[in-house]
Protein backbone atom coordinates (compact mmCIF):
# COMPACT_ATOMS: atom_id res chain seq x y z
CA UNK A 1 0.00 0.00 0.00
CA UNK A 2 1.60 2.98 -1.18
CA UNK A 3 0.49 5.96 0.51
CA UNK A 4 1.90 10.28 -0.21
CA UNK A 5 3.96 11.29 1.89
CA UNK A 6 2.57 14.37 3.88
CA UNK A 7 4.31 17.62 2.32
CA UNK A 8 6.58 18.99 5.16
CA UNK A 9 5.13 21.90 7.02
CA UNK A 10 6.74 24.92 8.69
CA UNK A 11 3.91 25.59 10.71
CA UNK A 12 2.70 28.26 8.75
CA UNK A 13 -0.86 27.39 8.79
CA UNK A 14 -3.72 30.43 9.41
CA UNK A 15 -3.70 29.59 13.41
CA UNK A 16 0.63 29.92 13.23
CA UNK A 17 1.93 31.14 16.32
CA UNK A 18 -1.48 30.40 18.40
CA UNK A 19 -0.52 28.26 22.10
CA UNK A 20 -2.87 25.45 23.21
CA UNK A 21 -2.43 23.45 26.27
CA UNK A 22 -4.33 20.18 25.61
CA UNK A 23 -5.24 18.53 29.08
CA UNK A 24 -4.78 14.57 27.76
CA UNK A 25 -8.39 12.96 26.97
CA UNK A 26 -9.46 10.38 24.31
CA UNK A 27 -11.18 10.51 21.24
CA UNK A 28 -12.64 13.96 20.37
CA UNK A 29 -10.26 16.26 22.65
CA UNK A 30 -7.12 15.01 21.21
CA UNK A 31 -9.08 14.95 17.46
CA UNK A 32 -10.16 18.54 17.91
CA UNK A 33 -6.63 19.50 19.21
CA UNK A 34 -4.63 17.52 16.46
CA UNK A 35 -6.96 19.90 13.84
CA UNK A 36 -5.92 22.89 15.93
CA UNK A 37 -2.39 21.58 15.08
CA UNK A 38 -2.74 21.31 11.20
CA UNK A 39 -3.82 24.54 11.19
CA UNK A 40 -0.74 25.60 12.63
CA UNK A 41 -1.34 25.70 16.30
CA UNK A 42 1.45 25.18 18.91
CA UNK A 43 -0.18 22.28 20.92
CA UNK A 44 1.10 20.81 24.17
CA UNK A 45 -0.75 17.73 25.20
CA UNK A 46 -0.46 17.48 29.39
CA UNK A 47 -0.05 13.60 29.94
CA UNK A 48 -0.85 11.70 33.11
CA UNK A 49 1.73 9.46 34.86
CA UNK A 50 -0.67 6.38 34.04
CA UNK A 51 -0.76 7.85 30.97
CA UNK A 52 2.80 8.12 29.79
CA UNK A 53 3.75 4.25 31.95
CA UNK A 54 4.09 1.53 29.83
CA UNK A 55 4.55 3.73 26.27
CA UNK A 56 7.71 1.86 24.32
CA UNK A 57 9.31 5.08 23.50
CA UNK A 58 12.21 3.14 21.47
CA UNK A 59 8.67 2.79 18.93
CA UNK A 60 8.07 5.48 17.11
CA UNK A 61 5.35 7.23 17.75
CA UNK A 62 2.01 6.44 15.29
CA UNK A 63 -1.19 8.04 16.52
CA UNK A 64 -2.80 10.53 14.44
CA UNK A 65 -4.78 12.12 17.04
CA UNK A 66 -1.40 13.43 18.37
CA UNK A 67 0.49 14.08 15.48
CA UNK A 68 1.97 17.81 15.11
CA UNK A 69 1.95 18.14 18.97
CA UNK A 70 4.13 18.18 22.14
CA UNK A 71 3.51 16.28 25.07
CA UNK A 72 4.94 16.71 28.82
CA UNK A 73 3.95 14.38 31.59
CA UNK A 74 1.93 16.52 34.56
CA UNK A 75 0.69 14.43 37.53
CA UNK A 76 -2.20 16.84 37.78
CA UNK A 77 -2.71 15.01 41.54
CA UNK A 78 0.51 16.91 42.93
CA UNK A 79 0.83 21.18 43.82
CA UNK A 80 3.84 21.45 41.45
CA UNK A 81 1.95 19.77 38.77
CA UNK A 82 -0.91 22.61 39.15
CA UNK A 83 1.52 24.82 39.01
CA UNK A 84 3.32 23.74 36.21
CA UNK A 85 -0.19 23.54 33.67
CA UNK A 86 -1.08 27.26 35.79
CA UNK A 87 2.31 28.67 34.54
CA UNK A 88 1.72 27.49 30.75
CA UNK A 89 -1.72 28.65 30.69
CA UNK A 90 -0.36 32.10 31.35
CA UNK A 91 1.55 31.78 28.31
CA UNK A 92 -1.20 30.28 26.51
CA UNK A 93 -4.01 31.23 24.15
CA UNK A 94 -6.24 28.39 24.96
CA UNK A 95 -6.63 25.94 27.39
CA UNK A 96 -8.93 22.80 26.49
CA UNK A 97 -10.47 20.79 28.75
CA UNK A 98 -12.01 17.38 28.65
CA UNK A 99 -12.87 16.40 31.90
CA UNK A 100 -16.37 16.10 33.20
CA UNK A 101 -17.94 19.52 34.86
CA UNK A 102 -15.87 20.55 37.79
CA UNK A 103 -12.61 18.26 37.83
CA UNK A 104 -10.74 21.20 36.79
CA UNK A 105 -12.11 23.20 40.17
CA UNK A 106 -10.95 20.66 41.75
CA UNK A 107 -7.62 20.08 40.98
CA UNK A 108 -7.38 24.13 40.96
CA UNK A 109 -7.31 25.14 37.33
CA UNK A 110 -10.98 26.07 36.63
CA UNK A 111 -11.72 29.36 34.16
CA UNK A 112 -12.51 30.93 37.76
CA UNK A 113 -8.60 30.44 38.74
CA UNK A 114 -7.00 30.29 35.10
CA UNK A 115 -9.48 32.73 32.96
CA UNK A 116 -8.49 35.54 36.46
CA UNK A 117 -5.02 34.94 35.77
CA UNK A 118 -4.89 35.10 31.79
CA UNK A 119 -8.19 37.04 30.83
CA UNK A 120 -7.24 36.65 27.53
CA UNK A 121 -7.40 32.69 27.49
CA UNK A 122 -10.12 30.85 25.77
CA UNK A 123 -11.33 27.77 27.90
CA UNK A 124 -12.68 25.71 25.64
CA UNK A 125 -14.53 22.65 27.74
CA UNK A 126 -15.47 19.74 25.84
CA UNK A 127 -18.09 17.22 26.81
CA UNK A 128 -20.71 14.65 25.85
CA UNK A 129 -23.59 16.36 27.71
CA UNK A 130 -22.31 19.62 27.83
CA UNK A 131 -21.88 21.71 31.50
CA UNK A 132 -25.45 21.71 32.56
CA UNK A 133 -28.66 19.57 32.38
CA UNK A 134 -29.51 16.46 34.08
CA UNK A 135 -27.25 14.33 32.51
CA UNK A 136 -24.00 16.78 32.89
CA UNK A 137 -22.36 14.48 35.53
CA UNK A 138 -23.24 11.03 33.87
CA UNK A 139 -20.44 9.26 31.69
CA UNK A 140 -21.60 8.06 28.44
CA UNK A 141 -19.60 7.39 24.91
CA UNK A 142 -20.47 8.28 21.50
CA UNK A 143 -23.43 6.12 21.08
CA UNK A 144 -25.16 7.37 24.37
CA UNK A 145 -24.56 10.90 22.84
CA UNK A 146 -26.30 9.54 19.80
CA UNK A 147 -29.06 7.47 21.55
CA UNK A 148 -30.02 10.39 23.59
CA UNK A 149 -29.83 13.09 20.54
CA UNK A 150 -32.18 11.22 18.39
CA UNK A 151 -29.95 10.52 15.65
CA UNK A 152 -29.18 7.11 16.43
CA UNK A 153 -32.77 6.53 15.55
CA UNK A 154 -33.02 7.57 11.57
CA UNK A 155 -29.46 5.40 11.03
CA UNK A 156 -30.14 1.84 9.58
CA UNK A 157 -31.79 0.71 6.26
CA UNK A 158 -34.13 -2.02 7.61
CA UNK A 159 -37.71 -0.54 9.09
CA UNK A 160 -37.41 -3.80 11.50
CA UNK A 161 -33.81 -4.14 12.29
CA UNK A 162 -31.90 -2.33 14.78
CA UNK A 163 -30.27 1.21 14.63
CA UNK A 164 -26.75 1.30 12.69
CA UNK A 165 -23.97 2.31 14.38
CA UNK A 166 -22.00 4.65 12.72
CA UNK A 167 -18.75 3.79 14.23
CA UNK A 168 -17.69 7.10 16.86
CA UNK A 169 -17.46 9.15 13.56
CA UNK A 170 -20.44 11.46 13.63
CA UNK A 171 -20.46 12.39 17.95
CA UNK A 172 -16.84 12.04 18.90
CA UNK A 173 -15.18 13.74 15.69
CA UNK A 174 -18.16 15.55 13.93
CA UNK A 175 -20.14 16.33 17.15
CA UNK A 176 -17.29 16.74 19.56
CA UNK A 177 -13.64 17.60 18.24
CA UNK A 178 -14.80 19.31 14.74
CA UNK A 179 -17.00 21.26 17.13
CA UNK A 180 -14.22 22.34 18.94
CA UNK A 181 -12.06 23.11 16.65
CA UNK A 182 -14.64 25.59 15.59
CA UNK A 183 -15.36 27.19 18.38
CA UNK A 184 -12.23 27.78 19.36
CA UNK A 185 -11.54 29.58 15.78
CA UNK A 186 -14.64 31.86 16.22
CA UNK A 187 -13.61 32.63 20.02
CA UNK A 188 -10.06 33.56 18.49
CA UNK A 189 -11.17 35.53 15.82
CA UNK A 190 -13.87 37.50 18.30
CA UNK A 191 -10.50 37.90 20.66
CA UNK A 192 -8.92 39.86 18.02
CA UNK A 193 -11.51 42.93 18.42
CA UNK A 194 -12.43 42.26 21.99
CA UNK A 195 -9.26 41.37 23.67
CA UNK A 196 -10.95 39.14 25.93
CA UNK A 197 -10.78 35.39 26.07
CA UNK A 198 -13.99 33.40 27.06
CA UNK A 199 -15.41 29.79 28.53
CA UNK A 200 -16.28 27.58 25.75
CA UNK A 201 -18.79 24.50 26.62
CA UNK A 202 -18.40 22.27 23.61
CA UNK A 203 -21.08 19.53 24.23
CA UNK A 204 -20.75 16.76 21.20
CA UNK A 205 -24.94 16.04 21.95
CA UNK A 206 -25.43 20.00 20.88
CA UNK A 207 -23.11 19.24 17.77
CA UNK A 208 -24.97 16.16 16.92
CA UNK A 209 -28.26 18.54 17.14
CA UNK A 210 -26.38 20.68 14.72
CA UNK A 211 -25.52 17.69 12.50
CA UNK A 212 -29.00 16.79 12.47
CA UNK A 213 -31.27 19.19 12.68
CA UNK A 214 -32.37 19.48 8.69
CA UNK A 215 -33.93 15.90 9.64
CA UNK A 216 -35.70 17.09 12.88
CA UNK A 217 -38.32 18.90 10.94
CA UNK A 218 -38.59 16.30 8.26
CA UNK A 219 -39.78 13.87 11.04
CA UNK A 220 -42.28 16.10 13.05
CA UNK A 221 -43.52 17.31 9.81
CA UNK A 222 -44.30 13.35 8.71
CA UNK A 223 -41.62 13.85 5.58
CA UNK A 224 -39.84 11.33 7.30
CA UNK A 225 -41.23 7.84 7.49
CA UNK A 226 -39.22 4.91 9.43
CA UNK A 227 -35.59 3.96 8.82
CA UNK A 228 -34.98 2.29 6.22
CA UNK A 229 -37.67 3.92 3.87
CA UNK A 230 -36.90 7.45 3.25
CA UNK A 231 -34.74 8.89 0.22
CA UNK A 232 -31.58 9.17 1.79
CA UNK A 233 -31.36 6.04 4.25
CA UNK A 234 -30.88 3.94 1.71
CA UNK A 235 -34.87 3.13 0.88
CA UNK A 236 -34.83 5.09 -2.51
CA UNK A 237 -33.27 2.25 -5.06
CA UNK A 238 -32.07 5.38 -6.43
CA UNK A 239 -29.80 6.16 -3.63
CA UNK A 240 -28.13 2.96 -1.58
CA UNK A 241 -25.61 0.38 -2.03
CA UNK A 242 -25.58 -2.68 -4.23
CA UNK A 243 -23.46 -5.94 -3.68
CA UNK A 244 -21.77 -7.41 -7.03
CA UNK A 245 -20.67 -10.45 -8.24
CA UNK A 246 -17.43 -10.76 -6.65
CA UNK A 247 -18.71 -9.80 -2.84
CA UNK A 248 -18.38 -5.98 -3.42
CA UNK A 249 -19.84 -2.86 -2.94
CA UNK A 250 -21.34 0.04 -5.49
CA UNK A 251 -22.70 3.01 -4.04
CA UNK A 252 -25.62 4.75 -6.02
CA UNK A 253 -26.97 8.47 -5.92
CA UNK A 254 -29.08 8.88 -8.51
CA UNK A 255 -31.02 11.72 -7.57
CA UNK A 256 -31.79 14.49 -9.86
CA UNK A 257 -33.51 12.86 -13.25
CA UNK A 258 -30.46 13.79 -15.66
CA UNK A 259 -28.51 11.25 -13.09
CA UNK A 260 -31.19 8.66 -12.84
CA UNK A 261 -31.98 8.51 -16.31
CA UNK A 262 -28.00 7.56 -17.26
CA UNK A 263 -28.25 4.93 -14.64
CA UNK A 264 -30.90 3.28 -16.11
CA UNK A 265 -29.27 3.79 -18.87
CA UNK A 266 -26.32 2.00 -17.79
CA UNK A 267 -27.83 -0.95 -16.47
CA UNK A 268 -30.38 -1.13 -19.46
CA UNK A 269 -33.37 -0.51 -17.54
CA UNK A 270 -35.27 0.91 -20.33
CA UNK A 271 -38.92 0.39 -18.97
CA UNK A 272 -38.06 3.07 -16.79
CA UNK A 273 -39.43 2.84 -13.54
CA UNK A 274 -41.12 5.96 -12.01
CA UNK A 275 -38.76 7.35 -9.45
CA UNK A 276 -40.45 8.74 -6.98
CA UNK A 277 -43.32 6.48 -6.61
CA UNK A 278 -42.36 5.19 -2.93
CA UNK A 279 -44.78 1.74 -3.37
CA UNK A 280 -42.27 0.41 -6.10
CA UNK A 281 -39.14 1.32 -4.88
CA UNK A 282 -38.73 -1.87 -2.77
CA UNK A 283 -39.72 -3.83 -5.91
CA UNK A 284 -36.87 -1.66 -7.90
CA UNK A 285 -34.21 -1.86 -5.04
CA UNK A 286 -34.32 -5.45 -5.98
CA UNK A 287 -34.25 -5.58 -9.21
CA UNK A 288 -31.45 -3.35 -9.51
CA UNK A 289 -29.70 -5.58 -7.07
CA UNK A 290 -30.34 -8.65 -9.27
CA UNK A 291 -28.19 -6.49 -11.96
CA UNK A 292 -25.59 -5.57 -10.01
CA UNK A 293 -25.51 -8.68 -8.35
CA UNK A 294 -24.65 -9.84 -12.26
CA UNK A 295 -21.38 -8.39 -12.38
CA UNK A 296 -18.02 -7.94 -10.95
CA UNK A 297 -17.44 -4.77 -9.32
CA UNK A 298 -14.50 -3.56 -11.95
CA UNK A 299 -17.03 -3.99 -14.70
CA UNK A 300 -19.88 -1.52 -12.89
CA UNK A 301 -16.55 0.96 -12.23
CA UNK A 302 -16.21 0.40 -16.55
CA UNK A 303 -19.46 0.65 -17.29
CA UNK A 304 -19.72 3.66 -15.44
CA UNK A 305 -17.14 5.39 -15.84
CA UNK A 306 -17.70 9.18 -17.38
CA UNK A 307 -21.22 8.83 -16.68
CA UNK A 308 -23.57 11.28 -14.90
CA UNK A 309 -25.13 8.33 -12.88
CA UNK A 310 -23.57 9.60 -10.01
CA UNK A 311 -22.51 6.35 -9.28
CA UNK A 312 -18.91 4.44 -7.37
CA UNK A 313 -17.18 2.06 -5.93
CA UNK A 314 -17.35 1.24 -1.96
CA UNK A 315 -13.51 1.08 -0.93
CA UNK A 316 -12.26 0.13 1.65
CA UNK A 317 -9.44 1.77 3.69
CA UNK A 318 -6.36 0.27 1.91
CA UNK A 319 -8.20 1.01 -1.73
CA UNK A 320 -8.97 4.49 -0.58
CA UNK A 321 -5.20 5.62 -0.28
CA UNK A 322 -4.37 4.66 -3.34
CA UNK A 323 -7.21 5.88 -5.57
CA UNK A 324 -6.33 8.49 -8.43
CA UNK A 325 -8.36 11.22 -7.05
CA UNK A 326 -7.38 10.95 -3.42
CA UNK A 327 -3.66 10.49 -3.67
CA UNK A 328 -3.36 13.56 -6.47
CA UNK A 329 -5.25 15.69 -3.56
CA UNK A 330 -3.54 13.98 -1.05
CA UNK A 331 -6.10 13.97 0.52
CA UNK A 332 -4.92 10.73 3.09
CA UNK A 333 -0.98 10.84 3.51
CA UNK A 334 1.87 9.22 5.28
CA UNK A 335 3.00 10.54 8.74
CA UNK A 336 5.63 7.96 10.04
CA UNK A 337 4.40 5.33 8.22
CA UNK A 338 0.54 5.77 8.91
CA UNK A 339 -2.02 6.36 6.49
CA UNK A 340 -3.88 9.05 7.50
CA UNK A 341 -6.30 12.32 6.72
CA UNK A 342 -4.40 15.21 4.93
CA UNK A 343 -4.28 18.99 6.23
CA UNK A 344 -8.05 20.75 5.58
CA UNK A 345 -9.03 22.91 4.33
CA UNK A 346 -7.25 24.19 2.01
CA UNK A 347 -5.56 27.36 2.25
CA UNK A 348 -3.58 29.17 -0.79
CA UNK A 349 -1.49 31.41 1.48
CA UNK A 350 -1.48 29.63 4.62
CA UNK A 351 -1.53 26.03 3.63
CA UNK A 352 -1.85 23.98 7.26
CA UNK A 353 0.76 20.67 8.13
CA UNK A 354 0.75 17.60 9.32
CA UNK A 355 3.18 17.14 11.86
CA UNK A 356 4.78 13.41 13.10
CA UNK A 357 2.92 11.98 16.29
CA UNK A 358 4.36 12.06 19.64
CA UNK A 359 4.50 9.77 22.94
CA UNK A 360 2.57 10.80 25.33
CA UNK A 361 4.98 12.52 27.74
CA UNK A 362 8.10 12.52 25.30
CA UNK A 363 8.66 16.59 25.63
CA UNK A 364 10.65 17.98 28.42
CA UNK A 365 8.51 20.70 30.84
CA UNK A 366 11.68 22.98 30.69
CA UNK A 367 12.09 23.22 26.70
CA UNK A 368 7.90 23.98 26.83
CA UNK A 369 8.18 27.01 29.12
CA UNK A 370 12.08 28.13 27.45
CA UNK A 371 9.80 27.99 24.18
CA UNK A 372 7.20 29.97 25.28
CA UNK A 373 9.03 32.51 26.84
């Protein structure tokens, strides 16, 4: 599998020169900060004791989510580890938090302590059910976020079967670190006529609202029958996935008529089935997957290649680094030997990087502060 190598940065992305002081978390923290960090961000991740034991530091380092950062080991438990994260958030810009409400108070580096100390710090706090409600002190994971936001509940193709879970894609990085990554942009950008940092409360169930929402009114409106049956959940035959002959995948999204008309075309369909009468599509889902089911997936990539049938190929992971479009974008690159998501977006004049991982703990304190003056 052979993979671009990520174009070497010099830090000159749009957020160059901006300081972030990443307490360590999992999942969408360390996604939200490692986007922060292609964008040119200096990010220091604080690792825990438990967190740095154990890491084989003769390995290199290979996770994305803290790739283009530093890391020094804080035991948050002790005074001069309080002190230590107090003295870089004076230096800092921004200060994220992942913990769940009022850990920071107390271990002594709330936005009461930190925010009166640096008023121009942005205290960005990110969490599943955000820093109030009824549920603000009860743990959970991506699929409780989605559960409980009323997404989980449109996912999934079959009316009968259960919900499909999306892997932690659409809470943890769309909800919760993509979320954060934006708010702390807008809080920057406000700092620059205010002078003023702010408190942030970055809850992935209000980002999975955000996600969402569009589909909220289609189901109290009735535009929105059960799973499984709608346009866009893969009960249009017009818009879902087909198997082939040799056990793959073609994805279809034949929507507008110009688009559905060449895939009929394609699969020489010619008694033309009305699209959008919802009774047959059922009937038409399966007879399009009889066709499909006829032929090897290379052949429907052929066939439909320079089409407007809107119509391609399910890849997996190690087919999606090499494919024509993706690697000329480079749009997934090599960081130390891992595949994985190129700078975005795009910037002509201050074109973001993607910097080589780190252990958790592997930066000295000292050159941190020296660094930051």
């Amino acid at each position: 599998m052979s993979v671009p190598d990520a174009a070497p940065t010099d830090r000159s992305g749009p957020l160059r020169g901006v300081r972030v002081v990443e307490l360590g978390g999992i999942g969408p923290g360390p996604h939200g900060c490692a986007l922060l960090a292609d964008l040119g961000c200096d990010v220091v991740t604080i690792a825990s004791p438990s967190q740095v034991t154990g890491v084989d530091v003769s390995r290199e380092a290979t996770n994305p989510l803290s790739r283009g950062k530093r890391s020094v080991e804080v035991d948050l438990k002790t005074d001069s580890g309080v002190a230590a994260v107090l003295e870089l958030c004076d230096r800092a810009d921004v200060l994220v938090d992942p913990f769940r409400p009022g850990v920071c108070e107390r271990l002594g580096i709330g936005p009461d302590v930190v925010c009166a100390r640096n008023p121009r710090l942005i205290f960005a706090r990110l969490t599943g059910w955000g820093q109030h409600g009824p549920y603000a002190q009860q743990v959970g994971h991506d699929i409780n976020y989605l559960a409980t936001s009323g997404v989980l509940s449109m996912l999934g193709n079959e009316p009968d079967g259960p919900p499909t879970v999306p892997l932690n894609l659409l809470a943890d990085f769309a909800g919760g670190g993509m979320l954060l990554a934006l708010g702390v942009s807008a809080a920057l950008a406000e700092r620059a006529s205010s002078g003023r940092g702010q408190v942030l409360d970055v809850a992935m169930v209000d980002g999975l609202a955000a996600i969402a929402g569009p589909f909220f009114h289609a189901v109290v409106s009735g535009a929105w029958g059960p799973r499984g049956t709608n346009l866009l959940d893969g009960g249009a035959h017009f818009y879902t996935t087909y198997r082939t002959a040799d056990d793959r995948w073609m994805a279809v999204g034949a929507i507008e008529p110009q688009f559905y008309a060449a895939l009929l075309d394609v699969l020489g369909l010619h008694d033309d089935p009305p699209q959008w009468d919802r009774s047959g599509w059922p009937q038409w889902r399966d007879r399009l997957g009889t066709v499909f089911a006829g032929e090897t997936r290379d052949h429907w990539v052929d066939r439909f290649s320079g089409t407007d049938a809107c119509v391609s190929p399910v890849l997996d992971p190690t087919e999606a680094v090499v494919d024509a479009h993706l690697r000329e974008r480079q749009t997934i690159v090599d960081v130390g030997g891992v595949p994985q998501w190129g700078p975005a977006p795009r910037f002509g004049r201050t074109p973001g990087g993607s910097g080589a991982a780190v252990h958790p703990g592997a930066t000295p304190l000292a050159e941190v502060v020296d660094s930051w003056g």
